[in-house]
Protein backbone atom coordinates (compact mmCIF):
# COMPACT_ATOMS: atom_id res chain seq x y z
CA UNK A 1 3.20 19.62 -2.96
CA UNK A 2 6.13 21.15 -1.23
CA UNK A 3 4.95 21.01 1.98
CA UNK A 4 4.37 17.44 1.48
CA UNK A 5 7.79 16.48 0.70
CA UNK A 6 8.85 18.49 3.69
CA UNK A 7 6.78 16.82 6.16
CA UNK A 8 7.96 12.82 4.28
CA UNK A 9 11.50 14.07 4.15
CA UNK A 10 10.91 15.21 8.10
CA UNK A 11 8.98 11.56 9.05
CA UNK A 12 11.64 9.50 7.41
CA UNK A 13 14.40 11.18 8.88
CA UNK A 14 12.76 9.77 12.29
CA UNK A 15 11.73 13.61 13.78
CA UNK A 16 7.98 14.66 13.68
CA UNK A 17 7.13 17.39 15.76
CA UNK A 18 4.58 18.21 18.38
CA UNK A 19 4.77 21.90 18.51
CA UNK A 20 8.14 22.64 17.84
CA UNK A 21 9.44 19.23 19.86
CA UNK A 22 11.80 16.91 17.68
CA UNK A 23 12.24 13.66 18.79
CA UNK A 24 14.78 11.98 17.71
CA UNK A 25 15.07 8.12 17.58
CA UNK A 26 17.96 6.42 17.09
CA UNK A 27 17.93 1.72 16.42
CA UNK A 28 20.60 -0.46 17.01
CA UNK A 29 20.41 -2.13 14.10
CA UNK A 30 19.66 0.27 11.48
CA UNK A 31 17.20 -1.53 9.07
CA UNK A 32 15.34 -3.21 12.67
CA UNK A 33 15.14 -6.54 11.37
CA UNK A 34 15.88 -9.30 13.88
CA UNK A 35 16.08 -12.39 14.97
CA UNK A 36 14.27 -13.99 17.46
CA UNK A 37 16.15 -13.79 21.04
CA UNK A 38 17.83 -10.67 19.70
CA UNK A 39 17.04 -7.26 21.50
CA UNK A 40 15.21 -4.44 19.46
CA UNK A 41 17.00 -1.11 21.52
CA UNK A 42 15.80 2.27 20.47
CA UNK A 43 17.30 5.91 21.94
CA UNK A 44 14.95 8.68 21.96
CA UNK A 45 16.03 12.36 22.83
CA UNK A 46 13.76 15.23 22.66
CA UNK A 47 14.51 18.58 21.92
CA UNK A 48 12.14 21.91 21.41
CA UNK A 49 14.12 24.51 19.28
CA UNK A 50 16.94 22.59 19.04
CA UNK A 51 17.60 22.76 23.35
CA UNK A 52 16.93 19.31 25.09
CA UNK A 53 13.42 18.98 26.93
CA UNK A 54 13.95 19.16 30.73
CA UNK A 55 10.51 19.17 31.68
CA UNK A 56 7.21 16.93 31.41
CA UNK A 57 7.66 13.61 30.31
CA UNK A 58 8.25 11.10 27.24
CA UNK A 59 5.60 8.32 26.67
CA UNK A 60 6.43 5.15 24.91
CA UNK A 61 3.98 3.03 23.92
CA UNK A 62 4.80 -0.70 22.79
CA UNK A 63 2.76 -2.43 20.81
CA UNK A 64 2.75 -5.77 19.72
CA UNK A 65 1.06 -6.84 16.96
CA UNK A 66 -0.82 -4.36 17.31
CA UNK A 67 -1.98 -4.14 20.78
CA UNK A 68 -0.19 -2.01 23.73
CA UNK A 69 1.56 -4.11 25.78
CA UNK A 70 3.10 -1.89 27.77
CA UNK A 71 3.59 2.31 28.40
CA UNK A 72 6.59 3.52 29.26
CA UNK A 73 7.33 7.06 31.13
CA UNK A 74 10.46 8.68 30.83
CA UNK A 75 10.78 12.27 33.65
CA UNK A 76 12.84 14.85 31.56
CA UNK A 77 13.30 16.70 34.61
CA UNK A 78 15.34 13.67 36.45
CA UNK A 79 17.78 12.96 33.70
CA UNK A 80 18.08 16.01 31.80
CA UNK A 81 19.38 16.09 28.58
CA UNK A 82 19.77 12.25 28.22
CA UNK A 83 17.95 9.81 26.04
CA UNK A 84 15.48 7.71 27.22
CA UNK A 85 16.02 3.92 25.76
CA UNK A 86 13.63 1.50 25.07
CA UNK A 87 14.29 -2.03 24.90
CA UNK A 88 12.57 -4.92 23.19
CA UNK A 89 13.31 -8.83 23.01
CA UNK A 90 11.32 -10.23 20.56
CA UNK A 91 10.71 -14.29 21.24
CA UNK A 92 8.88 -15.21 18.21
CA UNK A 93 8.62 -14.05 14.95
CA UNK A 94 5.99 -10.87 14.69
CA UNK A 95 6.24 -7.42 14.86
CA UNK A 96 6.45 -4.77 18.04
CA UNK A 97 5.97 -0.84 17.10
CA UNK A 98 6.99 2.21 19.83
CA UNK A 99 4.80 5.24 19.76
CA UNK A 100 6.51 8.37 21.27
CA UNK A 101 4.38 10.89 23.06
CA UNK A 102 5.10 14.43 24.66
CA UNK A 103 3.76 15.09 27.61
CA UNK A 104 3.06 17.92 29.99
CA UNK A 105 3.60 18.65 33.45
CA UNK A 106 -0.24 18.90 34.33
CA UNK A 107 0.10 15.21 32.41
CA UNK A 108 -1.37 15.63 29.02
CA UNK A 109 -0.24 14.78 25.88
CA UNK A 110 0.87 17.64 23.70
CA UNK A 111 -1.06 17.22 20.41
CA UNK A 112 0.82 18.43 17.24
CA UNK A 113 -0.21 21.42 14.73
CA UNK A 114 -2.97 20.34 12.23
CA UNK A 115 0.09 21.50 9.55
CA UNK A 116 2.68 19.26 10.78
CA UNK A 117 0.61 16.23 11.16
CA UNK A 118 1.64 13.67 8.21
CA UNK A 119 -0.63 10.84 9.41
CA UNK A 120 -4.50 12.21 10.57
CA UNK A 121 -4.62 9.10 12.26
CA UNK A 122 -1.68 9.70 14.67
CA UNK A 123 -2.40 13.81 15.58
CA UNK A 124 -0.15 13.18 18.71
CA UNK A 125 2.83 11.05 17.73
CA UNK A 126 6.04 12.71 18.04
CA UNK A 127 8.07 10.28 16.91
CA UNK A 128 7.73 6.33 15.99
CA UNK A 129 9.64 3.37 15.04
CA UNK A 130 9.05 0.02 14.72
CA UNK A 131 10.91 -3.70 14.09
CA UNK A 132 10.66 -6.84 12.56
CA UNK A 133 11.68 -10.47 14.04
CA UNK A 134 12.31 -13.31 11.98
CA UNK A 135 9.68 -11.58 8.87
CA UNK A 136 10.31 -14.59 6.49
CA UNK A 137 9.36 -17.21 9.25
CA UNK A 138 5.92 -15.22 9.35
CA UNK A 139 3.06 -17.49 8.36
CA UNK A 140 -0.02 -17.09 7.68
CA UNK A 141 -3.40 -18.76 8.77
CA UNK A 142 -5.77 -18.07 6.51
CA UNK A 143 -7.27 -21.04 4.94
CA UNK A 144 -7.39 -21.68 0.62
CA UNK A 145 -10.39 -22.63 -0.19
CA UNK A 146 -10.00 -25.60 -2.17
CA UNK A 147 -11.94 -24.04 -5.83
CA UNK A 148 -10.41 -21.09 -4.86
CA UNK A 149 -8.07 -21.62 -8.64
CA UNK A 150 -11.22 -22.72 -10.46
CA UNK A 151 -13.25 -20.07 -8.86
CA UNK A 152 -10.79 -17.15 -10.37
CA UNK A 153 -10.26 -19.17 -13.24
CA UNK A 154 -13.52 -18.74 -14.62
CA UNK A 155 -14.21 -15.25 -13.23
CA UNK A 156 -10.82 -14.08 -15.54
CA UNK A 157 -12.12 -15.88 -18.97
CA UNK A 158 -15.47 -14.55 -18.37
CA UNK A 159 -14.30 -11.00 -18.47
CA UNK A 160 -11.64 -11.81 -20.86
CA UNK A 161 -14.30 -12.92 -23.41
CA UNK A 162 -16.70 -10.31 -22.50
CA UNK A 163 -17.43 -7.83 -25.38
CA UNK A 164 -15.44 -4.22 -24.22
CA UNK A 165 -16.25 -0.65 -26.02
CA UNK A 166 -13.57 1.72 -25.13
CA UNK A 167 -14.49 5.49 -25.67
CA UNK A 168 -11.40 7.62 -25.57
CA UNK A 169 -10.86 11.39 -25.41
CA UNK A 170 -7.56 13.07 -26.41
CA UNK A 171 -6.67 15.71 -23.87
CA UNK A 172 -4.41 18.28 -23.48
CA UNK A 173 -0.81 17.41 -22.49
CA UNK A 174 1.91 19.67 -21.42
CA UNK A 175 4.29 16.61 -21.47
CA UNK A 176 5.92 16.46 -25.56
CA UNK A 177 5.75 13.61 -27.65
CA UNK A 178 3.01 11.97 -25.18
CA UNK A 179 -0.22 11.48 -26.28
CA UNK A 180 -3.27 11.74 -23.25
CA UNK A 181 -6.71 9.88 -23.00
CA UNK A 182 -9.47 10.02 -21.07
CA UNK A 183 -10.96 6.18 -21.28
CA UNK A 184 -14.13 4.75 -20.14
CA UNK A 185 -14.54 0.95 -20.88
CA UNK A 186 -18.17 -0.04 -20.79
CA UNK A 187 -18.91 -4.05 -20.73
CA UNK A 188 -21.84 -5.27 -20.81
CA UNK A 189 -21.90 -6.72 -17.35
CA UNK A 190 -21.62 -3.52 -15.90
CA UNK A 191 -18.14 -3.50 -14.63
CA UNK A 192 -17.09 -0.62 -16.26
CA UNK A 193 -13.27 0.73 -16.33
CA UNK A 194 -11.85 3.75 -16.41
CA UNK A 195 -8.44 6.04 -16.26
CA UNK A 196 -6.06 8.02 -18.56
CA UNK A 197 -4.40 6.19 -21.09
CA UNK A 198 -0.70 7.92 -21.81
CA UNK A 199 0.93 6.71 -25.52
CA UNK A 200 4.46 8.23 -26.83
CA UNK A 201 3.44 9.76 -29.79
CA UNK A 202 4.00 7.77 -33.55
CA UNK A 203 4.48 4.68 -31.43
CA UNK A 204 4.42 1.69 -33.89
CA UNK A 205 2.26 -0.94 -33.49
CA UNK A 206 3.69 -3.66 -31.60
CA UNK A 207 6.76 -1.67 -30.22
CA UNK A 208 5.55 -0.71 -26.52
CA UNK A 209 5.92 -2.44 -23.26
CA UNK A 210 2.73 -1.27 -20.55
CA UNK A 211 2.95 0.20 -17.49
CA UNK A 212 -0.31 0.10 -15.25
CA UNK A 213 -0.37 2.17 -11.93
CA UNK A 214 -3.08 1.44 -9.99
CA UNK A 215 -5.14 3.86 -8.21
CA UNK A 216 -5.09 3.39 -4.35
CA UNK A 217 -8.62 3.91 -2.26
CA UNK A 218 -9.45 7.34 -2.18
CA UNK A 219 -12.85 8.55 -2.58
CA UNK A 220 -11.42 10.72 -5.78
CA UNK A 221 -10.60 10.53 -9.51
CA UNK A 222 -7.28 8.75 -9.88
CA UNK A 223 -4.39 10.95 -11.47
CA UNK A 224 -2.99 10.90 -14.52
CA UNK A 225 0.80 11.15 -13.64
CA UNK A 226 1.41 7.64 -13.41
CA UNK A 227 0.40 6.54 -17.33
CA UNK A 228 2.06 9.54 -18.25
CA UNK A 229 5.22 9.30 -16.58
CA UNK A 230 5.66 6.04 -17.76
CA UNK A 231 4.78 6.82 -21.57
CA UNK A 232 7.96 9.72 -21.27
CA UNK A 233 9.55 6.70 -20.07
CA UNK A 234 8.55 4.70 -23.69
CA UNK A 235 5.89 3.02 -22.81
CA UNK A 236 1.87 2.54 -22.79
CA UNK A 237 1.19 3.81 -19.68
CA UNK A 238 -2.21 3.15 -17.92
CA UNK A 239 -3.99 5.04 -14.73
CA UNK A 240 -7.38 3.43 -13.99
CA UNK A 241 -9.66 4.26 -11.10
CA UNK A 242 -10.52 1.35 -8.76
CA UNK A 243 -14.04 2.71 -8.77
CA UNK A 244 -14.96 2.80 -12.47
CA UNK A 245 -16.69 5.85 -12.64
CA UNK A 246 -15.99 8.32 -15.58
CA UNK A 247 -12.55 10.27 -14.85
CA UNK A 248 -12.78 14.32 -14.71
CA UNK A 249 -15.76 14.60 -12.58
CA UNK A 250 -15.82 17.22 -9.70
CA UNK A 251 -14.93 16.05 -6.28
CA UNK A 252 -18.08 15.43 -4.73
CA UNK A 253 -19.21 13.27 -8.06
CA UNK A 254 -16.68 10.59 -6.04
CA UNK A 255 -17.60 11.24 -2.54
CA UNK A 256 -20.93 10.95 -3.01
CA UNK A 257 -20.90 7.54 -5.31
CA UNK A 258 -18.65 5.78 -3.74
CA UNK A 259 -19.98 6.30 0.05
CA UNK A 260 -23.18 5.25 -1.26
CA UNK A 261 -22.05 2.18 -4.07
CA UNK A 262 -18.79 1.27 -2.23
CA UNK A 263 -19.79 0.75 1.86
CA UNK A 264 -16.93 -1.77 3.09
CA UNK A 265 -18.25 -4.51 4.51
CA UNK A 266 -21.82 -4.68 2.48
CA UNK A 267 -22.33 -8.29 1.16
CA UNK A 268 -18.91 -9.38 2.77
CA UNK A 269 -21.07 -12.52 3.99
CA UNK A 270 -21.67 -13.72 0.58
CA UNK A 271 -18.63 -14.25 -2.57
CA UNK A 272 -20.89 -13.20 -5.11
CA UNK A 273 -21.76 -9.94 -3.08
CA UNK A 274 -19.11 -7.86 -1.45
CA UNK A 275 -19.17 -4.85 -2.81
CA UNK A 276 -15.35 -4.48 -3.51
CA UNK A 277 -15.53 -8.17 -5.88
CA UNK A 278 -16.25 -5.85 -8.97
CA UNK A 279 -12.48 -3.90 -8.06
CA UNK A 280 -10.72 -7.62 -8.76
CA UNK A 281 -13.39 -7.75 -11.73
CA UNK A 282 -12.32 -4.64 -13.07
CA UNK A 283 -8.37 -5.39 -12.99
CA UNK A 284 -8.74 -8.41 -15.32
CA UNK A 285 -10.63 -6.04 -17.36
CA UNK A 286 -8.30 -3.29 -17.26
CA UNK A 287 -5.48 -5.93 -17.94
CA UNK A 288 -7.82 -7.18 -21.08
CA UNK A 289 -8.00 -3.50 -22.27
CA UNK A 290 -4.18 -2.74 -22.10
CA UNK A 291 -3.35 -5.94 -23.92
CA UNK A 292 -5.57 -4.93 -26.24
CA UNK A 293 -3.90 -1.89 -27.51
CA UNK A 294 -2.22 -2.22 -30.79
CA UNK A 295 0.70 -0.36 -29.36
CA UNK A 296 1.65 -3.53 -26.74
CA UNK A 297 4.65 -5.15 -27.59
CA UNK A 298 2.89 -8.94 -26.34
CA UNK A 299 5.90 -9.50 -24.05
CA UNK A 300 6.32 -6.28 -20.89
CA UNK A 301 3.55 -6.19 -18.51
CA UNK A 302 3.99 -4.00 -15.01
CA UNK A 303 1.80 -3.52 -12.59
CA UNK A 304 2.30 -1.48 -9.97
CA UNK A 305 0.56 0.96 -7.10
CA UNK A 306 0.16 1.55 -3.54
CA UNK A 307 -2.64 0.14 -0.62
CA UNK A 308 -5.32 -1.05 -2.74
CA UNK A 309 -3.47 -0.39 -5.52
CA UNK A 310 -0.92 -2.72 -4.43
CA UNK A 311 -3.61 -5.32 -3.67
CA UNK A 312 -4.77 -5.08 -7.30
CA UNK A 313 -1.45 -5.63 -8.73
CA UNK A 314 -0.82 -8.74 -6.40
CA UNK A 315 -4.28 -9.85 -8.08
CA UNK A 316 -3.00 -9.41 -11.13
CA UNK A 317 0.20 -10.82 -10.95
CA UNK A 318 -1.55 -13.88 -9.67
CA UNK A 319 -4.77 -14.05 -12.63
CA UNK A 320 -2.59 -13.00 -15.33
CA UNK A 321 0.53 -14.95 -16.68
CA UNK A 322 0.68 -11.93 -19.17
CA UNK A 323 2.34 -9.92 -16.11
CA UNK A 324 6.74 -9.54 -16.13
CA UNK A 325 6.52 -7.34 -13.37
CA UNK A 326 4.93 -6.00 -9.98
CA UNK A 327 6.05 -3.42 -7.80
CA UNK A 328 3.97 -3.54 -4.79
CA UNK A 329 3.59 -1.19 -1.63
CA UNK A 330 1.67 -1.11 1.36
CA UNK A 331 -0.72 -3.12 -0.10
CA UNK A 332 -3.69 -3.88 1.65
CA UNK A 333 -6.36 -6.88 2.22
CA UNK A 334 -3.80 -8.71 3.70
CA UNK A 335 -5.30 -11.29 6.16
CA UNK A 336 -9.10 -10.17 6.47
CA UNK A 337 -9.33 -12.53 9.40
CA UNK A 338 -5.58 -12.00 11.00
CA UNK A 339 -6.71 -12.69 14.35
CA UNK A 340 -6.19 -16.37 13.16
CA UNK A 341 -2.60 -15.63 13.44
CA UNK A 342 -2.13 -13.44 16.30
CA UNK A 343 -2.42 -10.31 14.09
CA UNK A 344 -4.80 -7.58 13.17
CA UNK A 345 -7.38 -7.66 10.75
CA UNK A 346 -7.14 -6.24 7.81
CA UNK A 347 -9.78 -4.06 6.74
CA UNK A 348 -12.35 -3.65 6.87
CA UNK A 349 -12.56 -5.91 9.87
CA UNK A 350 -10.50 -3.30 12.05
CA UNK A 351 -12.11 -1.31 14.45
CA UNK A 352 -9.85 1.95 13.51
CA UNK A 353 -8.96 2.48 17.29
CA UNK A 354 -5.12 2.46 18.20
CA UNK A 355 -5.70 3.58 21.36
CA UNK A 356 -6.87 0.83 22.96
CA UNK A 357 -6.73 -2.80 22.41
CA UNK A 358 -9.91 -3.82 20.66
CA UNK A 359 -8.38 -3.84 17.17
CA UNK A 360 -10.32 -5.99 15.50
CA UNK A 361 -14.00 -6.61 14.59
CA UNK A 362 -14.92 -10.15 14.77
CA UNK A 363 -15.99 -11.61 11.77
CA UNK A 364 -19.02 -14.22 10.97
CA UNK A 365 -18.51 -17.44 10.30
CA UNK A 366 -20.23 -17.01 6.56
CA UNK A 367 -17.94 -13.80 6.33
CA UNK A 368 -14.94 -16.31 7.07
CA UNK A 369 -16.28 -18.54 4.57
CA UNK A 370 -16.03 -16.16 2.05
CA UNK A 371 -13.47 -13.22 2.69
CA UNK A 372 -10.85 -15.69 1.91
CA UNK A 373 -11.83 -15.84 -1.81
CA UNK A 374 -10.48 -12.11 -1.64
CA UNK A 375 -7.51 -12.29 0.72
CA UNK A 376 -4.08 -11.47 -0.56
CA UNK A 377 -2.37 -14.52 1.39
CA UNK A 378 -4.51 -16.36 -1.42
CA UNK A 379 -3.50 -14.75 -4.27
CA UNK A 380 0.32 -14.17 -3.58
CA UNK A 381 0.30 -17.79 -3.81
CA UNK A 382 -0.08 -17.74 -7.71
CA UNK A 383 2.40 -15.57 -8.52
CA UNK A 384 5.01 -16.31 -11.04
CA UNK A 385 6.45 -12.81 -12.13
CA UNK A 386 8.90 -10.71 -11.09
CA UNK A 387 7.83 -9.12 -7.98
CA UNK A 388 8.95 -6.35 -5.67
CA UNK A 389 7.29 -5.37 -1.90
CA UNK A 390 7.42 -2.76 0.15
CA UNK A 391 5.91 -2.15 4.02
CA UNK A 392 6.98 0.33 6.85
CA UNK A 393 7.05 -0.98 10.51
CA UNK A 394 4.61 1.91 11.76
CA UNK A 395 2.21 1.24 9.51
CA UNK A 396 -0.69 0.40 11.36
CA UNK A 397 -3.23 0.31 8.98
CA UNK A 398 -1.59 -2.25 6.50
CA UNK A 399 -0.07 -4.11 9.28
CA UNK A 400 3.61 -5.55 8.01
CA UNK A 401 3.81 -8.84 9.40
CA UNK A 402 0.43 -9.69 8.00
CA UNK A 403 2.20 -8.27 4.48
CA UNK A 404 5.14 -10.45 5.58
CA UNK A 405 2.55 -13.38 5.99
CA UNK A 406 1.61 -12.36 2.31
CA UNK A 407 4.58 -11.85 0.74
CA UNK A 408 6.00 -15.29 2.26
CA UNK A 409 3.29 -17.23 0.09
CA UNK A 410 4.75 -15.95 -2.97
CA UNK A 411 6.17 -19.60 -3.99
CA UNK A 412 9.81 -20.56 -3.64
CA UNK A 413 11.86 -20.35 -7.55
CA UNK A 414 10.29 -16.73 -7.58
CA UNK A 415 12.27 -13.46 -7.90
CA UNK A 416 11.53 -11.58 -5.21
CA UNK A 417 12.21 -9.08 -2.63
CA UNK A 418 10.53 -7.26 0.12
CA UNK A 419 11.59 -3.60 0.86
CA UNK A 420 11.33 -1.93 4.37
CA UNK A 421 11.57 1.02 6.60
CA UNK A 422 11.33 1.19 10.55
CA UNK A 423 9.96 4.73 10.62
CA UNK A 424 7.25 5.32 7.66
CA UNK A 425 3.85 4.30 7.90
CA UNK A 426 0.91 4.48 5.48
CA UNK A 427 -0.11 7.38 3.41
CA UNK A 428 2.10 7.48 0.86
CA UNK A 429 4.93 7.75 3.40
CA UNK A 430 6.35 4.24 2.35
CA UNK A 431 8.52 3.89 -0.91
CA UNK A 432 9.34 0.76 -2.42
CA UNK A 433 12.99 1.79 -3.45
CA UNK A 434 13.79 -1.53 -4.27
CA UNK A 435 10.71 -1.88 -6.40
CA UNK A 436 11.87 1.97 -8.14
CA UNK A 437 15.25 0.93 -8.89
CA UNK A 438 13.96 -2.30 -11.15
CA UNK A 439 11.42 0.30 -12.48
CA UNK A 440 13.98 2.13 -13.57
CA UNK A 441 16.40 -0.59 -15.13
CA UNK A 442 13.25 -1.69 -17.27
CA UNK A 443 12.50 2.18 -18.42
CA UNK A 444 16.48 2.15 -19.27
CA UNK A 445 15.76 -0.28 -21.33
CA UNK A 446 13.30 0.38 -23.41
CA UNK A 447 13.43 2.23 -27.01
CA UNK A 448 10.74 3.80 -28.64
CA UNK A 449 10.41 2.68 -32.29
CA UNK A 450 8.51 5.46 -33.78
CA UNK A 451 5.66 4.73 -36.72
CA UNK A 452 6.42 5.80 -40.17
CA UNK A 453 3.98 5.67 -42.97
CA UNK A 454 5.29 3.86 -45.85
């Protein structure tokens, strides 16, 4: 875990290494968020063990929107010493990213150590940094259809009114006065829900606000921390897998389930079949379940969480007026069909290649039809809560123009903000700190009001 906040502290400082090269990059604008017509200037200057690089070169790559549209070579050995600067005008709104590379005299690129590598998509970037033009003039594309309400309408009272038995488990805590669960939600439909359920201890009925932290896609169990966290905090704290399968398995119970149950594109050609329309299922039944609880004070809803997990809180911010709060990073399905736009796909209609151009797999005209009953640009638009965004400019797997795009549909009259940073990607390297600090003002503010018998 140590090692981990090493190598985030080292990537958002702007210096990853590539053997023990440090590339430093230096904006001219310090949060890189322009306007259009306004010039996007970056400064890079390598070092290895802290003595400037006078050999080989330094490759830029510029990307916009995705796609390289132009490499840049910098010889060390010509200018030694200096930084090499990079220049970008940006002429309408979008986003441009620049990818540093080392490399050698014999003109190879100097991959990193496995060890230092923060993002195992990007084994060779030294350094990276990206900028926005004109975010809040991004639009999106994406058509609504026009049942689109109705159609989630009716999806959220059936599982509402669907019959739920919850099975809990009390496990052991090493946090005091928190109380731990292991929770599997059976329904009769099948959509089943699970997690750890966190409860201060002696909580009165009706005193506690919940906290739900959703679980982001990783072929794994989901971790407690989150629902317990927030019940040290004072409140009913929630952690459910996006999965649904029982929590406290061994590892390769998950791998091997949700390879086989959870393929990404199965069914995408059909609303009623893509495989990932039982995760937006499950988070009006994990909503359902939390309201539920005796403990919930009937007012203090948050949702929060990462990637998918930020997708399913924008989905439930949008189905349920019972949400106060959402605190949203990275998230993903943004813009299944962004080539509409002029920007990638989201997945999983990317081709995974950022190497070369071909970004995006093409979808079919029936997936078009019915991807956009699951695209975030869609539900973003029904939000009404308090809600808090976060994206980093060289993330390339949750684009953040297309979570611009998103973000933009939230309607006007809504509290809102959108938190960013030029140098972290995906992976957990983005925090909302935005999004923390209102976490953090709620948690200040709420009591416990312990039970008493009478």
């Amino acid at each position: 875990m140590k090692k981990l906040f090493a190598l985030a502290w080292m990537f958002l400082s702007g210096s990853l290494f590539a053997e023990d090269y440090v590339c430093e990059v230096t904006p001219n604008k310090p949060d890189c968020r322009f306007c259009c017509g306004e010039t996007f200037t970056v400064r890079a200057h390598l070092t290895k063990s802290g003595v400037p690089v006078t050999e080989g070169k330094l490759r830029c790559v510029v990307k916009w929107e995705g796609k390289i549209i132009d490499t840049r070579e910098f010889d060390l050995a010509a200018r030694p010493g200096e930084a090499a600067e990079i220049n970008f005008t940006g002429t309408k709104p979008g986003w441009v990213l620049f990818s540093f590379f080392v490399v050698d005299r014999k003109g190879k690129v100097v991959p990193k150590p496995v060890r230092r590598v923060l993002q195992f998509t990007k084994p060779d970037v030294v350094a990276e940094i990206g900028a926005m033009f004109d975010g809040e003039r991004i639009a999106t594309q994406v058509p609504c259809p026009a049942d689109f309400d109705a159609y989630w309408r009716e999806l959220a009272a059936k599982v509402r009114n669907a019959p739920m038995a919850a099975e809990l488990k009390e496990l052991p805590c090493k946090t005091p006065g928190v109380k731990l669960y292991a929770c599997l939600i059976k329904c009769r439909d099948g959509v089943n829900t699970s997690g750890y359920l966190a409860i201060p201890e002696n909580a009165k009925p009706g005193s506690l606000p919940v906290v739900i932290s959703f679980q982001s896609l990783t072929n794994s169990d989901t971790e407690p921390d989150g629902s317990i966290s927030a019940a040290k905090s004072g409140a009913l704290g929630f952690s459910p897998t996006w999965h649904g399968f029982p929590v406290m398995q061994p590892k390769n119970f998950y791998a091997t389930r949700c390879k086989r149950l959870y393929p990404r594109r199965r069914g995408a050609d059909d609303r009623e079949t893509w495989t990932f329309r039982s995760v937006y299922l499950r988070v009006l039944r994990t909503l359902a379940f939390a309201k539920s609880r005796p403990e919930w004070n009937g007012k203090d809803l948050v949702v929060r969480g990462g990637s998918l997990g930020g997708a399913q809180s924008i989905v439930a911010a949008a189905l349920d007026d019972g949400v106060t709060l959402a605190v949203i990073q990275v998230p993903c399905y943004c813009e299944f069909n962004g080539s509409l736009s002029g920007r990638k796909n989201a997945n999983p209609f990317q081709t995974g290649d950022l190497k070369t151009n071909n970004i995006n797999r093409e979808l079919s005209p029936a997936e078009a039809r019915s991807m956009v009953y699951y695209d975030m640009a869609n539900f973003t638009r029904l939000i009404r809560c308090e809600c808090y965004f976060a994206t980093g400019f060289a993330d390339e797997l949750c684009p953040p123009s297309n979570v611009f795009a998103v973000y933009n549909n939230v309607p006007e009259g809504v509290k809102k903000n959108v938190f960013t940073n030029p140098m972290s990607g995906h992976y957990g390297t983005t925090r909302d700190l935005q999004g923390e600090k209102r976490l953090q003002k709620f948690f200040d503010g709420v009591k416990v009001q312990r039970y008493t018998a009478e």
